[in-house]
N, C-alpha and C. Protein backbone atom coordinates (compact mmCIF):
# COMPACT_ATOMS: atom_id res chain seq x y z
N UNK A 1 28.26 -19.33 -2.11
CA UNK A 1 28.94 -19.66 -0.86
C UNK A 1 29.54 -21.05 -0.99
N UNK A 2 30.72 -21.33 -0.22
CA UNK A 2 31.73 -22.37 -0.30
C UNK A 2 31.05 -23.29 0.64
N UNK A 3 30.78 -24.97 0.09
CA UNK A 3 30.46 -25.03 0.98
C UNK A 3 31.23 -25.70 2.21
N UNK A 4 31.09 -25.51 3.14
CA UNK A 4 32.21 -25.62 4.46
C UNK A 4 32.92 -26.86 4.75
N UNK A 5 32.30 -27.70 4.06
CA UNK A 5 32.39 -29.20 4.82
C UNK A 5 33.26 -29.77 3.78
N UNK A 6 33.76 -29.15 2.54
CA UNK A 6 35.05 -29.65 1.42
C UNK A 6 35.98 -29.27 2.15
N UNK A 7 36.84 -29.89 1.75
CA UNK A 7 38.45 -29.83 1.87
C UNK A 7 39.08 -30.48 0.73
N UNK A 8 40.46 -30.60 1.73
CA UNK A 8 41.68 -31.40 0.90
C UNK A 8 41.59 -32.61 1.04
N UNK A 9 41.55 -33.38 0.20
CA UNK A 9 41.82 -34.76 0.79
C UNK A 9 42.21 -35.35 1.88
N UNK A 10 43.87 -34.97 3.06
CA UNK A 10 43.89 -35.42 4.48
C UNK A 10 43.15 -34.61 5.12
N UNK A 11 41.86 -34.18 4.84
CA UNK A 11 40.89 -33.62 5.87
C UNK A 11 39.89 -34.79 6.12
N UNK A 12 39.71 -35.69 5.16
CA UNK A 12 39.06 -36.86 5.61
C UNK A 12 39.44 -37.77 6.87
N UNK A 13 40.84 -37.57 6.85
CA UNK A 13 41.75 -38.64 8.05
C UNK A 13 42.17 -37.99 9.38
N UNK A 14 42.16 -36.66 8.84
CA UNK A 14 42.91 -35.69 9.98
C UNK A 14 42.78 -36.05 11.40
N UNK A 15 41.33 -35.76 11.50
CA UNK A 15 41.09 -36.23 13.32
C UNK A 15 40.22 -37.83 13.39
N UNK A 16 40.92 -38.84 13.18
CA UNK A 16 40.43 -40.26 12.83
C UNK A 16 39.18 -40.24 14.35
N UNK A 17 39.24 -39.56 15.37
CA UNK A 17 38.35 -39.43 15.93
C UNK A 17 36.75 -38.54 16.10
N UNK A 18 36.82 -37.78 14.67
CA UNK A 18 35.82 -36.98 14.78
C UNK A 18 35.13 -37.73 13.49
N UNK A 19 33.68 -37.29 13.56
CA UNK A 19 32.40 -37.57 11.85
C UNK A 19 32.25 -36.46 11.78
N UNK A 20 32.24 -35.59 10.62
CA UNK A 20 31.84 -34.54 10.10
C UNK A 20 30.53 -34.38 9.21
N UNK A 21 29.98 -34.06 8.75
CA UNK A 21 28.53 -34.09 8.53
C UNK A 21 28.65 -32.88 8.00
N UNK A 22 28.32 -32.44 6.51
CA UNK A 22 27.74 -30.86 6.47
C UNK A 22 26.81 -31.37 5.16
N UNK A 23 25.43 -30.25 5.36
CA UNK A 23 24.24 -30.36 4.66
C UNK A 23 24.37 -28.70 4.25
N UNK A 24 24.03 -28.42 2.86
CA UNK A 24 23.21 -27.42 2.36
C UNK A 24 21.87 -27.62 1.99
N UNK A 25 21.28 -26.98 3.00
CA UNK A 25 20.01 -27.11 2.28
C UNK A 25 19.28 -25.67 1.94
N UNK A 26 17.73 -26.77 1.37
CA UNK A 26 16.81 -25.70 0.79
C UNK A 26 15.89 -25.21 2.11
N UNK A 27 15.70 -26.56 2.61
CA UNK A 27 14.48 -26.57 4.03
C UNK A 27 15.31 -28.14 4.31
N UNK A 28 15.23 -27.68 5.87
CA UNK A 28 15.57 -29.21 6.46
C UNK A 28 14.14 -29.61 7.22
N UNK A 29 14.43 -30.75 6.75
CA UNK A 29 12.87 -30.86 8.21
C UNK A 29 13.53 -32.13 9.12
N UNK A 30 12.58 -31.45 10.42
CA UNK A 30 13.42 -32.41 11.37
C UNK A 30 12.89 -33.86 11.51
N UNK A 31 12.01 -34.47 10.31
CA UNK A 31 12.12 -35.88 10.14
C UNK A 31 13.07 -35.92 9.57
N UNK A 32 13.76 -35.70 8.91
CA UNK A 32 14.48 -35.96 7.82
C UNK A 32 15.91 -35.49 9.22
N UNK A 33 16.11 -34.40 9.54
CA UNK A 33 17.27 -34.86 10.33
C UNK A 33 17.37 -35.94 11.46
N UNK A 34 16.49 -36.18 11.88
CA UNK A 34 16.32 -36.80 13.23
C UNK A 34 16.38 -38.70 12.66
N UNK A 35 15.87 -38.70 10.97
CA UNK A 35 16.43 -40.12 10.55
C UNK A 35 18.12 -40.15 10.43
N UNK A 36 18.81 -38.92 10.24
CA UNK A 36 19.93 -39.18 9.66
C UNK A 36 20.61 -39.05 10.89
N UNK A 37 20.66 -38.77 12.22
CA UNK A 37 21.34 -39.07 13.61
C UNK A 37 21.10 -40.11 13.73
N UNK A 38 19.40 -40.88 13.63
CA UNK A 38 19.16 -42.37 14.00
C UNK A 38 20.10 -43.66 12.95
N UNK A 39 20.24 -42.84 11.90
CA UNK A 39 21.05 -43.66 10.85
C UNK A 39 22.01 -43.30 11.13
N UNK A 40 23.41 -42.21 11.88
CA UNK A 40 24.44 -42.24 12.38
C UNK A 40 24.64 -43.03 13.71
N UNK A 41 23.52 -43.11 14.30
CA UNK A 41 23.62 -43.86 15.96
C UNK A 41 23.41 -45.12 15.55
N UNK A 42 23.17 -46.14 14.75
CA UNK A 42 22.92 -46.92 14.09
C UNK A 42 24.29 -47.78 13.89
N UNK A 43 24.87 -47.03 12.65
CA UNK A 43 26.21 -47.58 12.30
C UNK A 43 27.40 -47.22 13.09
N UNK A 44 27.16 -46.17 13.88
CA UNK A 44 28.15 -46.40 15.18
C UNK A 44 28.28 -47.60 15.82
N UNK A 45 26.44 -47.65 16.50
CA UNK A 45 26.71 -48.49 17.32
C UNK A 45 27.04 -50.07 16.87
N UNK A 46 26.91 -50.55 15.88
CA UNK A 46 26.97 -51.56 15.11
C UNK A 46 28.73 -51.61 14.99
N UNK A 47 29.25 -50.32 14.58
CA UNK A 47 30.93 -50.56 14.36
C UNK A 47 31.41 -50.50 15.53
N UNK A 48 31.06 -50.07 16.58
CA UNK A 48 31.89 -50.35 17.63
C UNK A 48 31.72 -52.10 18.04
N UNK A 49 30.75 -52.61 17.97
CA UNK A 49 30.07 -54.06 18.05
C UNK A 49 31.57 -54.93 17.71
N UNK A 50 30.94 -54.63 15.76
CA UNK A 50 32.07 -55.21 15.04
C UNK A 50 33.35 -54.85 14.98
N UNK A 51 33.83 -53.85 15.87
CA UNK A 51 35.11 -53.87 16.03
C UNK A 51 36.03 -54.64 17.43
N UNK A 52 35.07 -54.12 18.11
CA UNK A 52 35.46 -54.31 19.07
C UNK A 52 35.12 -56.06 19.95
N UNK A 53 33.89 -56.25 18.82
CA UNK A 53 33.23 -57.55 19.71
C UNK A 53 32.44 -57.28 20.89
N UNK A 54 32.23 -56.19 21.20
CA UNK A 54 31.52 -56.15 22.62
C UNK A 54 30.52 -54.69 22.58
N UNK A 55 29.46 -54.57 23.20
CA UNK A 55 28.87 -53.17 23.08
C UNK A 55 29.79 -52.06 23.90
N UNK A 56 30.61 -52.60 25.18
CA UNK A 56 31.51 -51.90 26.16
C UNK A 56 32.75 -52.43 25.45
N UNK A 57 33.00 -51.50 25.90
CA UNK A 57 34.98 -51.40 25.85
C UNK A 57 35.74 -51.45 27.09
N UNK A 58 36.64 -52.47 27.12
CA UNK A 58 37.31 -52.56 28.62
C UNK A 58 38.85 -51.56 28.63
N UNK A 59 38.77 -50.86 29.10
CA UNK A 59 40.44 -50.50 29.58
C UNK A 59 40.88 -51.16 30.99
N UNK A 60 41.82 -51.29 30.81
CA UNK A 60 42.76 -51.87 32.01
C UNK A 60 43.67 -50.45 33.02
N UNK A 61 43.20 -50.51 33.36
CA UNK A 61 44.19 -49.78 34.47
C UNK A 61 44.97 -50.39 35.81
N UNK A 62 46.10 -50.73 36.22
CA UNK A 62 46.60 -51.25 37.16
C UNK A 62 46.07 -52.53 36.94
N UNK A 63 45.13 -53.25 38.17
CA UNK A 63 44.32 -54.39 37.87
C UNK A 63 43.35 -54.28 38.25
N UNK A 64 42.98 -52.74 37.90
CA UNK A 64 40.99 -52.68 37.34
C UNK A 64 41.08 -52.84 35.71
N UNK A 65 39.20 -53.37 35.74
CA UNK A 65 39.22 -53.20 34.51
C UNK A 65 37.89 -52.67 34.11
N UNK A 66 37.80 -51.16 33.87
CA UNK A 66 36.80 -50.41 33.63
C UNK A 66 36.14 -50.64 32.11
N UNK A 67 34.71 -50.47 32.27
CA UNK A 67 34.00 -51.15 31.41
C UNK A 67 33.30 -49.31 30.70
N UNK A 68 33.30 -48.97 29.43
CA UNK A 68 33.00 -48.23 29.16
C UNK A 68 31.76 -48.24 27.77
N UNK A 69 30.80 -47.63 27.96
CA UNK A 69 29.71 -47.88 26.37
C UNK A 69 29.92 -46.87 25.90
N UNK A 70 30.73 -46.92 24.66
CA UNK A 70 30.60 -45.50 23.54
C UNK A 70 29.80 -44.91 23.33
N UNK A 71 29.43 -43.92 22.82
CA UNK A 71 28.55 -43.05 22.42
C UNK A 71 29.05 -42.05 21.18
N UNK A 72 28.08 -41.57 20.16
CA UNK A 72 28.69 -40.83 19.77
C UNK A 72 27.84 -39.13 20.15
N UNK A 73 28.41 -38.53 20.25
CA UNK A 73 28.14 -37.22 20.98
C UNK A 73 28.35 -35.66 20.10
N UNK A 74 27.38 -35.34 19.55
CA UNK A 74 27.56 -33.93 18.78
C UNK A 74 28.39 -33.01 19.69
N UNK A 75 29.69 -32.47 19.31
CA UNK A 75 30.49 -31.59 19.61
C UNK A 75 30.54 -30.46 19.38
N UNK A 76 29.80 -30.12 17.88
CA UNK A 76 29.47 -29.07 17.43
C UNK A 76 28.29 -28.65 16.09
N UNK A 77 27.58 -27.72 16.67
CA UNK A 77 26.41 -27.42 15.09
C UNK A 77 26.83 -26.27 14.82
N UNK A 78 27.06 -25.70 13.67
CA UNK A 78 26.73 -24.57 13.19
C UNK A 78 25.43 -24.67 11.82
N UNK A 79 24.99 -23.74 12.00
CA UNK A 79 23.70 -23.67 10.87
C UNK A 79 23.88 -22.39 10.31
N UNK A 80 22.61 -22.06 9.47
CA UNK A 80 22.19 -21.35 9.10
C UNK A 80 21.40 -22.06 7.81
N UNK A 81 21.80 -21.42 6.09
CA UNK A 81 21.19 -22.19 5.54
C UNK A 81 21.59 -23.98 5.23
N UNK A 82 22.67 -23.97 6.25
CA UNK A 82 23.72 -25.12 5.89
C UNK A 82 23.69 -25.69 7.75
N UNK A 83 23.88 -27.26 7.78
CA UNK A 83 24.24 -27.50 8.88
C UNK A 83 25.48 -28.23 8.85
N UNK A 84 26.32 -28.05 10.23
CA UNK A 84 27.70 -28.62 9.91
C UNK A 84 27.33 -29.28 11.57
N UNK A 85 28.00 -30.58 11.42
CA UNK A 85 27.41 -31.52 12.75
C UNK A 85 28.75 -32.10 12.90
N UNK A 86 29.17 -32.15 13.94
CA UNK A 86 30.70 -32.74 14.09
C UNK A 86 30.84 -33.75 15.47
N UNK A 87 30.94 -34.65 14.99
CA UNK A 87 30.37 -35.98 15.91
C UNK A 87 32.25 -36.38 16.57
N UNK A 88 31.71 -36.85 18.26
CA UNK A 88 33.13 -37.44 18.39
C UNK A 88 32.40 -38.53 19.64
N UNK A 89 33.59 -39.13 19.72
CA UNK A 89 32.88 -40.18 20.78
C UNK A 89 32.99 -39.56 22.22
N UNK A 90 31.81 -39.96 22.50
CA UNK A 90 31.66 -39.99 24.02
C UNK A 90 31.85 -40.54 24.89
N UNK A 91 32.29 -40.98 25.76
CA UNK A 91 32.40 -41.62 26.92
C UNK A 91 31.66 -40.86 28.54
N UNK A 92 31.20 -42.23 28.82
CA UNK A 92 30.90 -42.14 30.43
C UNK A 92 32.44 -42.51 31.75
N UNK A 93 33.06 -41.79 31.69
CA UNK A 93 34.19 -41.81 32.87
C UNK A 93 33.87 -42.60 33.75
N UNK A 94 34.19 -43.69 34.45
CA UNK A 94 33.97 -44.37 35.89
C UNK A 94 34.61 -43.77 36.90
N UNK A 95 34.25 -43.28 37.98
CA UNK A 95 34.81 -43.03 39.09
C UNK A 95 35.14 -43.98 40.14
N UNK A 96 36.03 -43.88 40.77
CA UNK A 96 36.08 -44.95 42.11
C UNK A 96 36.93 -44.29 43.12
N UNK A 97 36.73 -45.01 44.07
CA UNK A 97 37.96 -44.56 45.20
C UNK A 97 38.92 -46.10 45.15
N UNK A 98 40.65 -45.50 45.73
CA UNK A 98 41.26 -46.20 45.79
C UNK A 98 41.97 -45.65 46.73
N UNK A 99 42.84 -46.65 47.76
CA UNK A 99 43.22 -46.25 48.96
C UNK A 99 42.60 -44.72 49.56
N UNK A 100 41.60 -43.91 49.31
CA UNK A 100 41.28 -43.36 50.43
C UNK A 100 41.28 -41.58 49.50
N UNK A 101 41.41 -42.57 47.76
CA UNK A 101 41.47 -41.13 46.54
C UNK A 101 40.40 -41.35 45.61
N UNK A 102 40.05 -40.54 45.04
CA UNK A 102 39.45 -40.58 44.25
C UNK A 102 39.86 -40.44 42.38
N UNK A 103 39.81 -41.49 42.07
CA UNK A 103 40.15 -42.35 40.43
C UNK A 103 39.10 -42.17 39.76
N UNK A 104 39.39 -40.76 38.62
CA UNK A 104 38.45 -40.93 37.70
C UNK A 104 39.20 -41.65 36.41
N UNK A 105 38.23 -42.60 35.70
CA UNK A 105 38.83 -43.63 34.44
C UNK A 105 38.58 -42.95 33.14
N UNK A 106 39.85 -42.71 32.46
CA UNK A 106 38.84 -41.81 31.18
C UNK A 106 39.48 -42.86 30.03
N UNK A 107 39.07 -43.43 29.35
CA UNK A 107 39.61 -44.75 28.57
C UNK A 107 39.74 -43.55 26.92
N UNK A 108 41.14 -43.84 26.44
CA UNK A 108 41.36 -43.29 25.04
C UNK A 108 40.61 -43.61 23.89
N UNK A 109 40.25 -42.49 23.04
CA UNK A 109 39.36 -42.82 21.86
C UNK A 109 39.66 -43.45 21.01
N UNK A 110 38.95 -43.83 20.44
CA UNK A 110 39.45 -45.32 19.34
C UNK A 110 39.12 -44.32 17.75
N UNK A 111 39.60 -44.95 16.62
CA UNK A 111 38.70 -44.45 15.41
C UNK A 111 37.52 -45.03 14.73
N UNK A 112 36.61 -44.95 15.51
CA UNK A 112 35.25 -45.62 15.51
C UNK A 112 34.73 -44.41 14.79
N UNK A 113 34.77 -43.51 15.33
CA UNK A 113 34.21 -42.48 13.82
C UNK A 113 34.40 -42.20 12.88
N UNK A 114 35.96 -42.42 12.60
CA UNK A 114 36.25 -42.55 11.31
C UNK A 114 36.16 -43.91 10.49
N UNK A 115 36.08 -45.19 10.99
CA UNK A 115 35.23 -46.43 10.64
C UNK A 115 34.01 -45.97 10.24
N UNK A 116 32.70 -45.33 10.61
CA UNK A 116 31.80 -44.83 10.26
C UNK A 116 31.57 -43.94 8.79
N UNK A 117 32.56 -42.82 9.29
CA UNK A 117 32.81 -42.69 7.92
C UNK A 117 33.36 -43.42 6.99
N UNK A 118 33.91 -44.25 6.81
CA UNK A 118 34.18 -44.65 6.01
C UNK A 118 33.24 -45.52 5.10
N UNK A 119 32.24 -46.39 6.15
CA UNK A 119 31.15 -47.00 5.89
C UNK A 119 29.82 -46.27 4.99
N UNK A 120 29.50 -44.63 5.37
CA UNK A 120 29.13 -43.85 4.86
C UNK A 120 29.64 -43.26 3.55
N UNK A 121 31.02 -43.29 3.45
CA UNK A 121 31.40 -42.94 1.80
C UNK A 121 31.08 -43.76 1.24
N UNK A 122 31.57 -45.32 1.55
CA UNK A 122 31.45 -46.33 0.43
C UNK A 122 30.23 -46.55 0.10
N UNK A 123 28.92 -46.43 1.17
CA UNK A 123 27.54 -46.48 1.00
C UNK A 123 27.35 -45.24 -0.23
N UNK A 124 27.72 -43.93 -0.03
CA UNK A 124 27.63 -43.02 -0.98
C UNK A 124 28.33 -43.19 -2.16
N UNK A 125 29.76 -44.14 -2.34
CA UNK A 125 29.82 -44.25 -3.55
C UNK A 125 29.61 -45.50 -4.42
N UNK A 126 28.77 -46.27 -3.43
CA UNK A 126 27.49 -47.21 -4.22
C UNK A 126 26.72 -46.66 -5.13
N UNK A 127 25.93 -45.59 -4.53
CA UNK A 127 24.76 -44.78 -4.73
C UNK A 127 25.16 -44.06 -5.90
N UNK A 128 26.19 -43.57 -5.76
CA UNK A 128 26.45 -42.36 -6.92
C UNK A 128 26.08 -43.02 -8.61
N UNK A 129 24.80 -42.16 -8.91
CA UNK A 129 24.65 -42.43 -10.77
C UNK A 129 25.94 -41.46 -11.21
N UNK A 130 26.70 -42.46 -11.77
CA UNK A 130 28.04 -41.51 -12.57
C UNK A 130 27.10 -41.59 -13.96
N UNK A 131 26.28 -40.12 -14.46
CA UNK A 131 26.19 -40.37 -15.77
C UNK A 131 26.52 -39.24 -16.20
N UNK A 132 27.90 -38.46 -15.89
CA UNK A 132 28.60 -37.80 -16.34
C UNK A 132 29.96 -37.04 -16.21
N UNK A 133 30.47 -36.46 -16.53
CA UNK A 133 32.15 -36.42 -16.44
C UNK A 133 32.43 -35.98 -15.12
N UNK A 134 31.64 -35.35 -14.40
CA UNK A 134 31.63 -34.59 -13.19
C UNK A 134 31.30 -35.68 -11.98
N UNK A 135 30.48 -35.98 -12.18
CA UNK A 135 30.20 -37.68 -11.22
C UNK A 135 31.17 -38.39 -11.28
N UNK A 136 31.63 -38.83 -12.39
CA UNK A 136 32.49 -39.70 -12.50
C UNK A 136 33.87 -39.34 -11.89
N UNK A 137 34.78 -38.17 -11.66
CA UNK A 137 34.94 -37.45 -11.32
C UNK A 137 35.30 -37.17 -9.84
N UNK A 138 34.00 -37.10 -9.16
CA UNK A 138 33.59 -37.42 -7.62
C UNK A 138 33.80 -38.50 -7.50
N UNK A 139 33.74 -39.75 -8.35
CA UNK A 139 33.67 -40.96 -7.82
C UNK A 139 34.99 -41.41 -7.40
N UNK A 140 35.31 -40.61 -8.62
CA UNK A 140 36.97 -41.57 -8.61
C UNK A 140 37.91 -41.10 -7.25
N UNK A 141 37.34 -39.45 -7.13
CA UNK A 141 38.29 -38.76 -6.12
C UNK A 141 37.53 -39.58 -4.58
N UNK A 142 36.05 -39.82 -4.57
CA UNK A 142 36.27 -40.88 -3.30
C UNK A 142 36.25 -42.04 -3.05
N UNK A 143 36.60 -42.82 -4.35
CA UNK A 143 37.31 -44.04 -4.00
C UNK A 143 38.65 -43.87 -3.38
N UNK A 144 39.69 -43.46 -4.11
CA UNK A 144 41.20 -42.60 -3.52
C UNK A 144 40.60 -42.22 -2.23
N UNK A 145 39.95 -41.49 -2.04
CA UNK A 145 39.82 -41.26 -0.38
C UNK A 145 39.41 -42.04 0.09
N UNK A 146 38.25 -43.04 -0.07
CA UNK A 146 38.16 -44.31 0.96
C UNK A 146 39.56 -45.07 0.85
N UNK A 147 40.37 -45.64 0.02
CA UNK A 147 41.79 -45.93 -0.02
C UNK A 147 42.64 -45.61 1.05
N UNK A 148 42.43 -44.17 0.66
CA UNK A 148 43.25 -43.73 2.48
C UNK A 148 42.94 -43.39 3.69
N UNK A 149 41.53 -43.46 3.97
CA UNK A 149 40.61 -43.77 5.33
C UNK A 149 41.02 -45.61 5.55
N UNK A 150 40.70 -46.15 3.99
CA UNK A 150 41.22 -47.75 4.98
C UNK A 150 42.47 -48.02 5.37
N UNK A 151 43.46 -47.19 4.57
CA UNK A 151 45.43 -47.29 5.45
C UNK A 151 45.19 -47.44 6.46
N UNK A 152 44.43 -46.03 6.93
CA UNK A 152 44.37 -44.91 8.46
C UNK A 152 43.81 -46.27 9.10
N UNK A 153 42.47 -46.90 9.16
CA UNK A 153 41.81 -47.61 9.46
C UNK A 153 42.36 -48.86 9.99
N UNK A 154 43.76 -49.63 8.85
CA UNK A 154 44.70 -50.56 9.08
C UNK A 154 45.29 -50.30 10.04
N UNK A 155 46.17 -49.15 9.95
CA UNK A 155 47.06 -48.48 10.92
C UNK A 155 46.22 -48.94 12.69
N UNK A 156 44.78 -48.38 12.70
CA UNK A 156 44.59 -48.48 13.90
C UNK A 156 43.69 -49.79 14.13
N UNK A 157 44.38 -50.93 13.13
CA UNK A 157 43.71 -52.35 13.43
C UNK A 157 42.51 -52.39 13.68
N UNK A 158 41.50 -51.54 12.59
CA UNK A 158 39.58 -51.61 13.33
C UNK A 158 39.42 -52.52 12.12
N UNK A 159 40.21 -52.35 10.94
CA UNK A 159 39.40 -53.04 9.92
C UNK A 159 39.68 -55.08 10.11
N UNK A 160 40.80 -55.18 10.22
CA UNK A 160 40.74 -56.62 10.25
C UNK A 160 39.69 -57.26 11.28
N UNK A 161 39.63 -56.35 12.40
CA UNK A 161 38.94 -57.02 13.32
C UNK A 161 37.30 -57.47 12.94
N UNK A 162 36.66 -57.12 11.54
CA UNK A 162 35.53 -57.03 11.52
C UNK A 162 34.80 -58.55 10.54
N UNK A 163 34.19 -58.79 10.36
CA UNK A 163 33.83 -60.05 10.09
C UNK A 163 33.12 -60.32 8.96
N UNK A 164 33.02 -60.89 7.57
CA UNK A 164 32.23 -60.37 6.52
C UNK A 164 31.32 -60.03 6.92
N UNK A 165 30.23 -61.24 7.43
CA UNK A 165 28.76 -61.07 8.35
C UNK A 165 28.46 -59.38 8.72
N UNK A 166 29.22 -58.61 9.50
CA UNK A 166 29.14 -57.68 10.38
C UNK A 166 29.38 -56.47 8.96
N UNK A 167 30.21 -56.65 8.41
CA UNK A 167 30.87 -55.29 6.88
C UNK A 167 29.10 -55.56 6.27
N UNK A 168 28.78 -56.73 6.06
CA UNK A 168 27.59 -56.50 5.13
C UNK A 168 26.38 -55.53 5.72
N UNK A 169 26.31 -56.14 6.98
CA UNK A 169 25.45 -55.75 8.11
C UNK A 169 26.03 -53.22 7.90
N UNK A 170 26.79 -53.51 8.46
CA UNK A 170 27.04 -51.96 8.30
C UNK A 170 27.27 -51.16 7.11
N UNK A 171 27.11 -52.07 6.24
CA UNK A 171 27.21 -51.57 4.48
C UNK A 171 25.58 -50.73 4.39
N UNK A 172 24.79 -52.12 5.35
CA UNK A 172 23.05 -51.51 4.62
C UNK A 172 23.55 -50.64 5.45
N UNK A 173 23.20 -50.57 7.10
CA UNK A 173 22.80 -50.09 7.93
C UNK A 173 23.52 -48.39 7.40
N UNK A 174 24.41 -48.35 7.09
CA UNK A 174 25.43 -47.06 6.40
C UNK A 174 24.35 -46.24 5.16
N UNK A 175 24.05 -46.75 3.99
CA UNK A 175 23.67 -46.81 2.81
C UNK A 175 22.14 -46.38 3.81
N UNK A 176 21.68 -47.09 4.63
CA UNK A 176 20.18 -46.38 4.64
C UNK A 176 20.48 -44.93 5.82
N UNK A 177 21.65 -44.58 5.98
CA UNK A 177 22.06 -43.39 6.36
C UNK A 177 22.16 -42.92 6.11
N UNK A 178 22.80 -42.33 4.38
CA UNK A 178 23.17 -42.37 3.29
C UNK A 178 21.87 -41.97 1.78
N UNK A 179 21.25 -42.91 2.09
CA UNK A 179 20.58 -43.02 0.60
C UNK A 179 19.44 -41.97 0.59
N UNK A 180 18.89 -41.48 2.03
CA UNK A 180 17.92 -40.48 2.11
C UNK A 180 18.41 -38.91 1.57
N UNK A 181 19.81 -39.04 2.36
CA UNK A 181 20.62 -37.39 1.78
C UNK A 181 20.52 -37.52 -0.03
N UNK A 182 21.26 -38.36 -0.30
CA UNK A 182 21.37 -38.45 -1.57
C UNK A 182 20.21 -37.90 -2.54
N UNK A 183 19.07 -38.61 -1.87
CA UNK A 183 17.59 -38.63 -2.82
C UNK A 183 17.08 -37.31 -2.43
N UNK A 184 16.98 -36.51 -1.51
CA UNK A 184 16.14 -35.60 -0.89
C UNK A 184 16.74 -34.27 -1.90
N UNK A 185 15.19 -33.61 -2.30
CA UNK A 185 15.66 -32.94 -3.58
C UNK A 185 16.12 -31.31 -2.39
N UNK A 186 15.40 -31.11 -1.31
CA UNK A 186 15.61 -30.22 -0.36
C UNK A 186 16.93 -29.92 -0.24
N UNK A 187 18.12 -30.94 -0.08
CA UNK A 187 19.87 -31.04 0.28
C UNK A 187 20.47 -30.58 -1.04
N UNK A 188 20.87 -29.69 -1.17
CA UNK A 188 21.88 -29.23 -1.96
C UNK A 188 23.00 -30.14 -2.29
N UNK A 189 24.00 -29.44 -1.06
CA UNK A 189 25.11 -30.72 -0.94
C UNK A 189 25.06 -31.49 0.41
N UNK A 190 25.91 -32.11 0.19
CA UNK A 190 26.34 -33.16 1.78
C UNK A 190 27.70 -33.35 1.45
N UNK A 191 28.48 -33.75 2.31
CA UNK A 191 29.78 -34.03 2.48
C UNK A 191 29.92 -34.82 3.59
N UNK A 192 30.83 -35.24 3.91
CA UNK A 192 30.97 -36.45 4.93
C UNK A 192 32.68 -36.18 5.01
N UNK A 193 32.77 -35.47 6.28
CA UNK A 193 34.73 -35.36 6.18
C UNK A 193 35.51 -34.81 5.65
N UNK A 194 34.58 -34.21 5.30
CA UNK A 194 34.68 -33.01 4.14
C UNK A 194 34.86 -33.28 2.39
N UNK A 195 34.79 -34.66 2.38
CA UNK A 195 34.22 -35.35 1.26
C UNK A 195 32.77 -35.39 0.83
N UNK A 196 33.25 -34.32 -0.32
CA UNK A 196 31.31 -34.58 -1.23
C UNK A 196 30.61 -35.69 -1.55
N UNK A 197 29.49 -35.52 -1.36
CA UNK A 197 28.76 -37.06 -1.54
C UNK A 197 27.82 -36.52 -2.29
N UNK A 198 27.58 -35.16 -2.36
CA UNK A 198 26.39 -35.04 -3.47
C UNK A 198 26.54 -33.76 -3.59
């Protein structure tokens, strides 16, 4: 069986607002998943920090200025012997009344999940032992793809905004998201965006 979570290369960038996640496994156990959401809620919440500077995000509307805390929010599981987890951000909407209506605030998604991923490949292609033509291989094809997650990334101004201090900080925090899939002899594959990581 194929596993679901490869693609083409612009499948990594496609929806700069979604994380993709797919596991083959042998046996999952739910320590082992329940570290790797806490290690995705982790470097979310840390990249929205360092991107943004703030845990909330302000949108402006007229001359309100609605205060919103990201989240990232599973959109979709499919399982079986494989799990496919497809993360997008969440938001809490503010409501208000204005002259005598009711204003719901829905503030536009940023690419904070695809910042994540990206933090998660490069953590994975730390990790990767290239000790052979096939690794090596993988490596090279996701360096080229982190390459063009950081364009995408430029394009939507998350990367300058971030601070060495804060990249080092989400390098571990990524890598210990990261380094458990890698090692766990249970995971077949993983992919991240539909980029293989193991």
């Amino acid at each position: 069986m194929a596993a679901q979570g490869h693609g083409l290369s612009g499948e990594a960038i496609s929806n700069p607002g979604n994380l993709r996640v797919y596991l083959n496994y042998k046996s999952l156990r739910s320590r082992d998943l329940g570290r790797l959401l806490s290690g995705l809620s982790a470097v979310y919440e840390k990249a929205v920090t360092a991107a943004t500077g703030s845990r909330t995000l302000v949108f402006v509307r007229g001359n309100k200025r609605i205060r919103v805390r990201p989240e990232l929010d599973v959109i979709e599981s499919v399982t079986g012997n494989s799990i496919k987890l497809v993360f997008s951000e969440g938001w809490i909407p503010k409501a208000s009344i204005e002259n005598d209506e009711l204003v719901v605030g829905i503030p536009k998604k940023t690419a904070i999940p695809l910042l994540v991923a990206y933090f998660l490949l490069q953590a994975a292609s730390y990790s990767l032992d290239v000790t052979n033509k096939a690794e090596d291989l993988r490596l090279k094809h996701l360096d080229l793809q982190l390459k063009q997650i950081e364009l995408k990334l430029k394009e939507e101004d998350l990367v300058q905004k971030i601070s060495p201090r804060d990249r080092e900080i989400l390098q571990v925090k990524a890598s210990r998201a990261v380094k458990p899939l890698l090692k766990n002899k249970l995971i077949n594959t993983c992919s991240i965006n539909g980029l293989p990581i193991k």
